[in-house]
N, C-alpha and C. Protein backbone atom coordinates (compact mmCIF):
# COMPACT_ATOMS: atom_id res chain seq x y z
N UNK A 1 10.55 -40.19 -14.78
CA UNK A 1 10.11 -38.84 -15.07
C UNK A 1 10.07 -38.67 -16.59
N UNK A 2 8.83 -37.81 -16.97
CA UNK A 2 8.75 -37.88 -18.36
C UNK A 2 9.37 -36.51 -18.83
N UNK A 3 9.82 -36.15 -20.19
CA UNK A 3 10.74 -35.33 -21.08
C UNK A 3 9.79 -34.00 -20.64
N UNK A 4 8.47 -34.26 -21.00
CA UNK A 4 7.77 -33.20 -20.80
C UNK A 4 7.53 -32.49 -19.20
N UNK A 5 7.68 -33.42 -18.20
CA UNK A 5 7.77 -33.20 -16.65
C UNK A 5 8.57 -32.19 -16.22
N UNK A 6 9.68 -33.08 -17.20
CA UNK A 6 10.87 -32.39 -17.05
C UNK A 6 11.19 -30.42 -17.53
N UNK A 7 10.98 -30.94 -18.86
CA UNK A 7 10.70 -29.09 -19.27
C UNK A 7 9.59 -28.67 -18.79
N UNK A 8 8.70 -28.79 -18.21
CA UNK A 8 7.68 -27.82 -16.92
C UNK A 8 8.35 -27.36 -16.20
N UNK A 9 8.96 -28.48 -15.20
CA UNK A 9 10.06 -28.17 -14.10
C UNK A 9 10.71 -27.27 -14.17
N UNK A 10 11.42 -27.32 -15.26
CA UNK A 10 12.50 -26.41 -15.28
C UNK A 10 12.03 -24.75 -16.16
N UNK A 11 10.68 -25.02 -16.85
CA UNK A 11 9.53 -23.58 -16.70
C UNK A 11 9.23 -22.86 -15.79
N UNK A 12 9.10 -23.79 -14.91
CA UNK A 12 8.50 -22.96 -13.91
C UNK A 12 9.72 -22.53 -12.85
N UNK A 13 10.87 -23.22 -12.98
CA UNK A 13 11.98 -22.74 -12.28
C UNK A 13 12.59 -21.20 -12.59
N UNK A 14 12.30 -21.09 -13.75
CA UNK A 14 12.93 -19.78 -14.62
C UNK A 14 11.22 -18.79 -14.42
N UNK A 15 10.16 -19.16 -14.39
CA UNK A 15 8.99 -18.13 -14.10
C UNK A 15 8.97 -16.68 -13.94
N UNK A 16 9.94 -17.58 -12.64
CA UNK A 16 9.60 -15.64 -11.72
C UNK A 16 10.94 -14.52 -12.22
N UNK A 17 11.70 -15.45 -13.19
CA UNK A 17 12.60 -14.36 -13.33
C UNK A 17 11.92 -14.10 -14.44
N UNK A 18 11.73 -14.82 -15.57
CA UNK A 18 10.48 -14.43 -16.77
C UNK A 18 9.78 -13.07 -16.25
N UNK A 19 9.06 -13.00 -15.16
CA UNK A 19 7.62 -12.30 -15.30
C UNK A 19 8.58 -10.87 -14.50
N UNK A 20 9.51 -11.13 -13.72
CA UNK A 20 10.08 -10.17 -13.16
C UNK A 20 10.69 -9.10 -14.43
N UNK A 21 11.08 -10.33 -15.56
CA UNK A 21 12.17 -9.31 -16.12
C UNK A 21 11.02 -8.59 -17.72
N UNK A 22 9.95 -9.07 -17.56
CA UNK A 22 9.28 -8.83 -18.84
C UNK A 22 8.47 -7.20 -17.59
N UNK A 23 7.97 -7.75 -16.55
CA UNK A 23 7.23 -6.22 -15.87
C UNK A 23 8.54 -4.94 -15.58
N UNK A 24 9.92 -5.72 -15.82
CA UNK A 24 11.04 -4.27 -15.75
C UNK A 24 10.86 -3.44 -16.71
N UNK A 25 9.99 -4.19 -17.92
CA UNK A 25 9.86 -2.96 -19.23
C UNK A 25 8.96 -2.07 -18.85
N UNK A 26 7.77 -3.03 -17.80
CA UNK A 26 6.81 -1.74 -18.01
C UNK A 26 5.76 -2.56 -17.25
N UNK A 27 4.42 -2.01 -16.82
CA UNK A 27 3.64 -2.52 -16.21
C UNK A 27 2.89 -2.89 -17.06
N UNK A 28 2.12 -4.44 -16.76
CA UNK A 28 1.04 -5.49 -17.23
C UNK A 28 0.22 -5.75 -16.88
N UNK A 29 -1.03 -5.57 -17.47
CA UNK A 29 -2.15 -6.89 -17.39
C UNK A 29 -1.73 -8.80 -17.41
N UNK A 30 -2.11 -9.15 -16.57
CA UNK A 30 -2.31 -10.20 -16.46
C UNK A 30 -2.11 -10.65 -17.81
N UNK A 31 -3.31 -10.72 -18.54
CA UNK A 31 -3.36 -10.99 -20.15
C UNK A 31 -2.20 -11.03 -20.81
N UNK A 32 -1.75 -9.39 -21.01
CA UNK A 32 -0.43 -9.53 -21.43
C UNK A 32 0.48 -9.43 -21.15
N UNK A 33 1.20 -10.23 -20.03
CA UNK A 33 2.35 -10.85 -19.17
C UNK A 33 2.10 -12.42 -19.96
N UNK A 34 0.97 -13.58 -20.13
CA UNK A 34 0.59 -13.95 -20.68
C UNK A 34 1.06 -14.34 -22.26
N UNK A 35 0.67 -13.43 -22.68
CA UNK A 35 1.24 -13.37 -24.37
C UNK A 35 2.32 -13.06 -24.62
N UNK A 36 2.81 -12.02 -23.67
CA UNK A 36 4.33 -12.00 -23.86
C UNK A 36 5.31 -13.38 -23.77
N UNK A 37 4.67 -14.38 -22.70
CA UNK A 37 5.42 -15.16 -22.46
C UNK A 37 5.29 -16.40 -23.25
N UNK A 38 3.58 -16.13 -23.39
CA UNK A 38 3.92 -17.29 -24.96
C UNK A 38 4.49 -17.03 -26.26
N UNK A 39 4.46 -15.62 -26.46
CA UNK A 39 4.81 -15.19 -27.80
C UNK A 39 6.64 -15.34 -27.49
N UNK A 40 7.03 -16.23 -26.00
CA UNK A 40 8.44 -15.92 -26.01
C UNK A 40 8.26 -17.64 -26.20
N UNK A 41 7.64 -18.45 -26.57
CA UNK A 41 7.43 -19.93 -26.08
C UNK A 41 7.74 -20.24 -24.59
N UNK A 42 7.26 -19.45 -23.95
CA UNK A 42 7.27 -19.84 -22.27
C UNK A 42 5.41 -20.19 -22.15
N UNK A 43 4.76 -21.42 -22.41
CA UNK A 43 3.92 -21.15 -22.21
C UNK A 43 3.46 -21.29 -20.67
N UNK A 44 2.53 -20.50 -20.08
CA UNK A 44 2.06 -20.71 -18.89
C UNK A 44 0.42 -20.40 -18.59
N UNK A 45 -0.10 -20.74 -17.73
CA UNK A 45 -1.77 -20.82 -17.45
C UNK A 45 -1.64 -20.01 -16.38
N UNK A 46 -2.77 -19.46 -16.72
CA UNK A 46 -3.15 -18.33 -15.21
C UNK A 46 -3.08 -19.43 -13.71
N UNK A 47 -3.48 -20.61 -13.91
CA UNK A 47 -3.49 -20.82 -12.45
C UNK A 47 -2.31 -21.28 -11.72
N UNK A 48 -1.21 -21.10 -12.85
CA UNK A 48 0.50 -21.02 -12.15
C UNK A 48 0.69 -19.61 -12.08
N UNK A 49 0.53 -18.69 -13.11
CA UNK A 49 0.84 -17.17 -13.16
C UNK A 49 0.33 -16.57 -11.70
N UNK A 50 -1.43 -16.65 -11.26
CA UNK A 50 -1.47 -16.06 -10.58
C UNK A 50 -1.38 -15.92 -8.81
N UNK A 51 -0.77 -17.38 -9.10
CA UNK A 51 -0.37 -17.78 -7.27
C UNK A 51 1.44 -16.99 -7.22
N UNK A 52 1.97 -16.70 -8.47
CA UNK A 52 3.40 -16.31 -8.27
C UNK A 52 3.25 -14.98 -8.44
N UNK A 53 2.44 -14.22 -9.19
CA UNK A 53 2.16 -13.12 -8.87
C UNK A 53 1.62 -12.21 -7.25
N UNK A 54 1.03 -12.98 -6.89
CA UNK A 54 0.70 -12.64 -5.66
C UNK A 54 1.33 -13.08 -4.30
N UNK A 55 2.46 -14.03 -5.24
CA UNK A 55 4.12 -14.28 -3.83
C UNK A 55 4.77 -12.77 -4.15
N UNK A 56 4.93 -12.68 -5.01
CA UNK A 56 5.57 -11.52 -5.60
C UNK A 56 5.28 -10.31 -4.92
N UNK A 57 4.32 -10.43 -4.90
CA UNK A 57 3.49 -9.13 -4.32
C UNK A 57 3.88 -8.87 -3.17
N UNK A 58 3.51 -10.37 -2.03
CA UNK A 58 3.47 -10.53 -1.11
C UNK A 58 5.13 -10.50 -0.48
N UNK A 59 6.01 -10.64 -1.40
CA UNK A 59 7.58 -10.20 -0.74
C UNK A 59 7.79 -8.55 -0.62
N UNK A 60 6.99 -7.68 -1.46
CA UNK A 60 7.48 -6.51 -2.09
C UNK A 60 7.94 -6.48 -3.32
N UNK A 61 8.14 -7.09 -4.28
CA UNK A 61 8.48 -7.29 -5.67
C UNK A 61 7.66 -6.77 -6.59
N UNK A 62 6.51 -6.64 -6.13
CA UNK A 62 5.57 -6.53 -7.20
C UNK A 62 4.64 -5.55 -6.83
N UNK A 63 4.04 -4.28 -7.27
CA UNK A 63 2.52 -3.54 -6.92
C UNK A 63 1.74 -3.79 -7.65
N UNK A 64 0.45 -3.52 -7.75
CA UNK A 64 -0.51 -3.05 -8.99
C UNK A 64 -1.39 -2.13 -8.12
N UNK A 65 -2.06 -2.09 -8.89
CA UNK A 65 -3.17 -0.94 -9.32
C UNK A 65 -4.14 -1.33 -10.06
N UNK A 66 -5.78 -0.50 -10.15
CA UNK A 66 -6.79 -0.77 -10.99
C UNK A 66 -7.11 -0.22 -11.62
N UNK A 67 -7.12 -0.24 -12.97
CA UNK A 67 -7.74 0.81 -14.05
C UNK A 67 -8.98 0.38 -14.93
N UNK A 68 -10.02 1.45 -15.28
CA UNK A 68 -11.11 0.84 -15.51
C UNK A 68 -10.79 0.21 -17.31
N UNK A 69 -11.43 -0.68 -17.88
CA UNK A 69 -11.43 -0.99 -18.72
C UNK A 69 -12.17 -0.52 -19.61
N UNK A 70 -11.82 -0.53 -21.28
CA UNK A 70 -13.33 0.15 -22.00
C UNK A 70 -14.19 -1.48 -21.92
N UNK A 71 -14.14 -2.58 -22.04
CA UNK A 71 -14.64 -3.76 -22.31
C UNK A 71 -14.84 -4.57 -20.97
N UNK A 72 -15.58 -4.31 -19.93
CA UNK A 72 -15.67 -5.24 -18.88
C UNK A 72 -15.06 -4.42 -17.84
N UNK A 73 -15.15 -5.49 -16.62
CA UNK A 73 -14.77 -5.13 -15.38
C UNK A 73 -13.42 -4.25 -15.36
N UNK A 74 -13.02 -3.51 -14.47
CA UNK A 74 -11.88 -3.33 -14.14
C UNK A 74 -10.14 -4.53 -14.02
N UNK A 75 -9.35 -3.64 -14.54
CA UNK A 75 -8.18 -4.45 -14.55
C UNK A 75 -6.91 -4.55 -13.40
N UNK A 76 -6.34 -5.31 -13.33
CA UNK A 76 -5.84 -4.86 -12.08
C UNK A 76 -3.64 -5.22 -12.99
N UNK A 77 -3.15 -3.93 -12.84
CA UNK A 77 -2.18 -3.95 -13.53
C UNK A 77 -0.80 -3.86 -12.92
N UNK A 78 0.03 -4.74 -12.68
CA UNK A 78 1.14 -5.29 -12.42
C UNK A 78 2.33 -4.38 -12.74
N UNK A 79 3.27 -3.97 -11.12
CA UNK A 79 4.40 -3.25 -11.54
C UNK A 79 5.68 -3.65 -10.55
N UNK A 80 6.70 -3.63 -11.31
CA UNK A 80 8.34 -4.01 -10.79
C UNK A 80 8.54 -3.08 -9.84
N UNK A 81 8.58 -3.16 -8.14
CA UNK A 81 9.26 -2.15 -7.19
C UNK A 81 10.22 -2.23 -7.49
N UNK A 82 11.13 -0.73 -6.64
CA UNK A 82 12.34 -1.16 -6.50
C UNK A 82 12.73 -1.99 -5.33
N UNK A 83 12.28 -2.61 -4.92
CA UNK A 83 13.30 -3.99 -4.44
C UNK A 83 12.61 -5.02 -4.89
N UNK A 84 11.76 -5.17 -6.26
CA UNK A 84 11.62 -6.08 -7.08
C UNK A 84 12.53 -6.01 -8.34
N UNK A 85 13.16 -4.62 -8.39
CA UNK A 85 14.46 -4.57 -9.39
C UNK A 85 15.94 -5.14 -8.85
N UNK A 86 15.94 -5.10 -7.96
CA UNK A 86 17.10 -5.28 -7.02
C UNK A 86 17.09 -6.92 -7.17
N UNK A 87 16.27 -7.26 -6.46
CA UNK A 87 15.62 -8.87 -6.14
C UNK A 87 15.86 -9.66 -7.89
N UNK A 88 15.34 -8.46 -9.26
CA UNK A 88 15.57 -8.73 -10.29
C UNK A 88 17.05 -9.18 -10.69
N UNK A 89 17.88 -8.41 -10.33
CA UNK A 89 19.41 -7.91 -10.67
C UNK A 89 19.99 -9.02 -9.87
N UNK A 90 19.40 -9.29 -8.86
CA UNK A 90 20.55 -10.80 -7.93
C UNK A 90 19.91 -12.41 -8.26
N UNK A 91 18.67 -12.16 -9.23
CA UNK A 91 18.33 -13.85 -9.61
C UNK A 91 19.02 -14.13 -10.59
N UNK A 92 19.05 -12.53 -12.08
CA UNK A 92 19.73 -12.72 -12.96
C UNK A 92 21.14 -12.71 -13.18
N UNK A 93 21.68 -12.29 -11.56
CA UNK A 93 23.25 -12.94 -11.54
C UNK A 93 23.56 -14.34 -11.22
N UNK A 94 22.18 -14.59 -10.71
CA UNK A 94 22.52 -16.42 -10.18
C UNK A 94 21.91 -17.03 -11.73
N UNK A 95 21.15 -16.70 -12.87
CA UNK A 95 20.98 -17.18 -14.06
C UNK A 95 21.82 -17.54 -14.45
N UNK A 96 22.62 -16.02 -14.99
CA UNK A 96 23.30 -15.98 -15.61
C UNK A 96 24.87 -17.26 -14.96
N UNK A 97 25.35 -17.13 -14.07
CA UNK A 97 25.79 -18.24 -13.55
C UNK A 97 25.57 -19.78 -13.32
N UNK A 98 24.65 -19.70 -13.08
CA UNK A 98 23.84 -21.07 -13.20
C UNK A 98 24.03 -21.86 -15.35
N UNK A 99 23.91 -20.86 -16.18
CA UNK A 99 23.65 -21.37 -17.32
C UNK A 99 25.14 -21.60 -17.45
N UNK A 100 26.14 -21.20 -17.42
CA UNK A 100 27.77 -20.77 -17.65
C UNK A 100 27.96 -22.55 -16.98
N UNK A 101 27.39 -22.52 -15.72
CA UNK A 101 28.00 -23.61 -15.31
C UNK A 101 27.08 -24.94 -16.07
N UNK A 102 25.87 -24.87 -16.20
CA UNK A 102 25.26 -26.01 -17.17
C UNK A 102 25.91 -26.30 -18.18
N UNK A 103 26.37 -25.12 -18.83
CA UNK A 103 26.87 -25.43 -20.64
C UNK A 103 28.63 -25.97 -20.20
N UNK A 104 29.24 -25.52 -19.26
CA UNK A 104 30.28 -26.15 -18.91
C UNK A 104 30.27 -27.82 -18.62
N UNK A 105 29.26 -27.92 -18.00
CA UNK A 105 29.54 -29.58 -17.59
C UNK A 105 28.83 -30.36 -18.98
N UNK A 106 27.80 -29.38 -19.79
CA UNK A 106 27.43 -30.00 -21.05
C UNK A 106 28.30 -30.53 -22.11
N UNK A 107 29.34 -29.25 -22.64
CA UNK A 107 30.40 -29.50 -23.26
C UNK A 107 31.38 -29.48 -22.66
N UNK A 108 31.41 -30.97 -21.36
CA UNK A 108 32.78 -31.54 -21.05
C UNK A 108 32.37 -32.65 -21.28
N UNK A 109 30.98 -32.93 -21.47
CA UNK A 109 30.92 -34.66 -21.68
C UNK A 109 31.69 -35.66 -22.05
């Protein structure tokens, strides 16, 4: 397995808490869910973004809506339910746990 395989893997493992916890600020365009996440160095491509967006959806996690655009077609804009906040609040207790125990077995080497 290559270095780079590897940090995908583990990109796309952290994703859905990414996109969960960036739409708790507020609702998104596609686009900029996007830039947010590269401007966080998470980079990602729409054709991973928008198959997890629409799991999301598809649990209850996620709504949108369409608003017209001044520049082109209509947009279709992305929002955190509440039991996509909830769902939020119990991944980022298994994060937050999950990292506690990584950096533990890191610095016991």
């Amino acid at each position: 397995m290559s270095v780079e395989n590897a940090n995908a893997q583990m990109r796309k493992g952290v994703l859905e808490l990414c996109i969960l916890s960036v739409l708790s600020r507020g609702d998104a365009y596609t686009t900029d869910l996007i830039n947010t996440l590269k401007d966080a160095k998470m980079i990602v491509v729409e054709g991973t973004l928008y198959p997890m967006l629409n799991r999301q959806k598809n649990a209850g996690f996620l709504s949108y809506r369409w608003e017209e655009s001044p520049q082109g077609p209509p947009r279709k804009y992305y929002a955190i339910t509440e039991q996509g906040r909830e769902y939020l609040s119990d991944i980022d207790k298994g994060w937050a746990q999950l990292v506690e125990t990584v950096n533990a077995i890191r610095n016991n080497q």
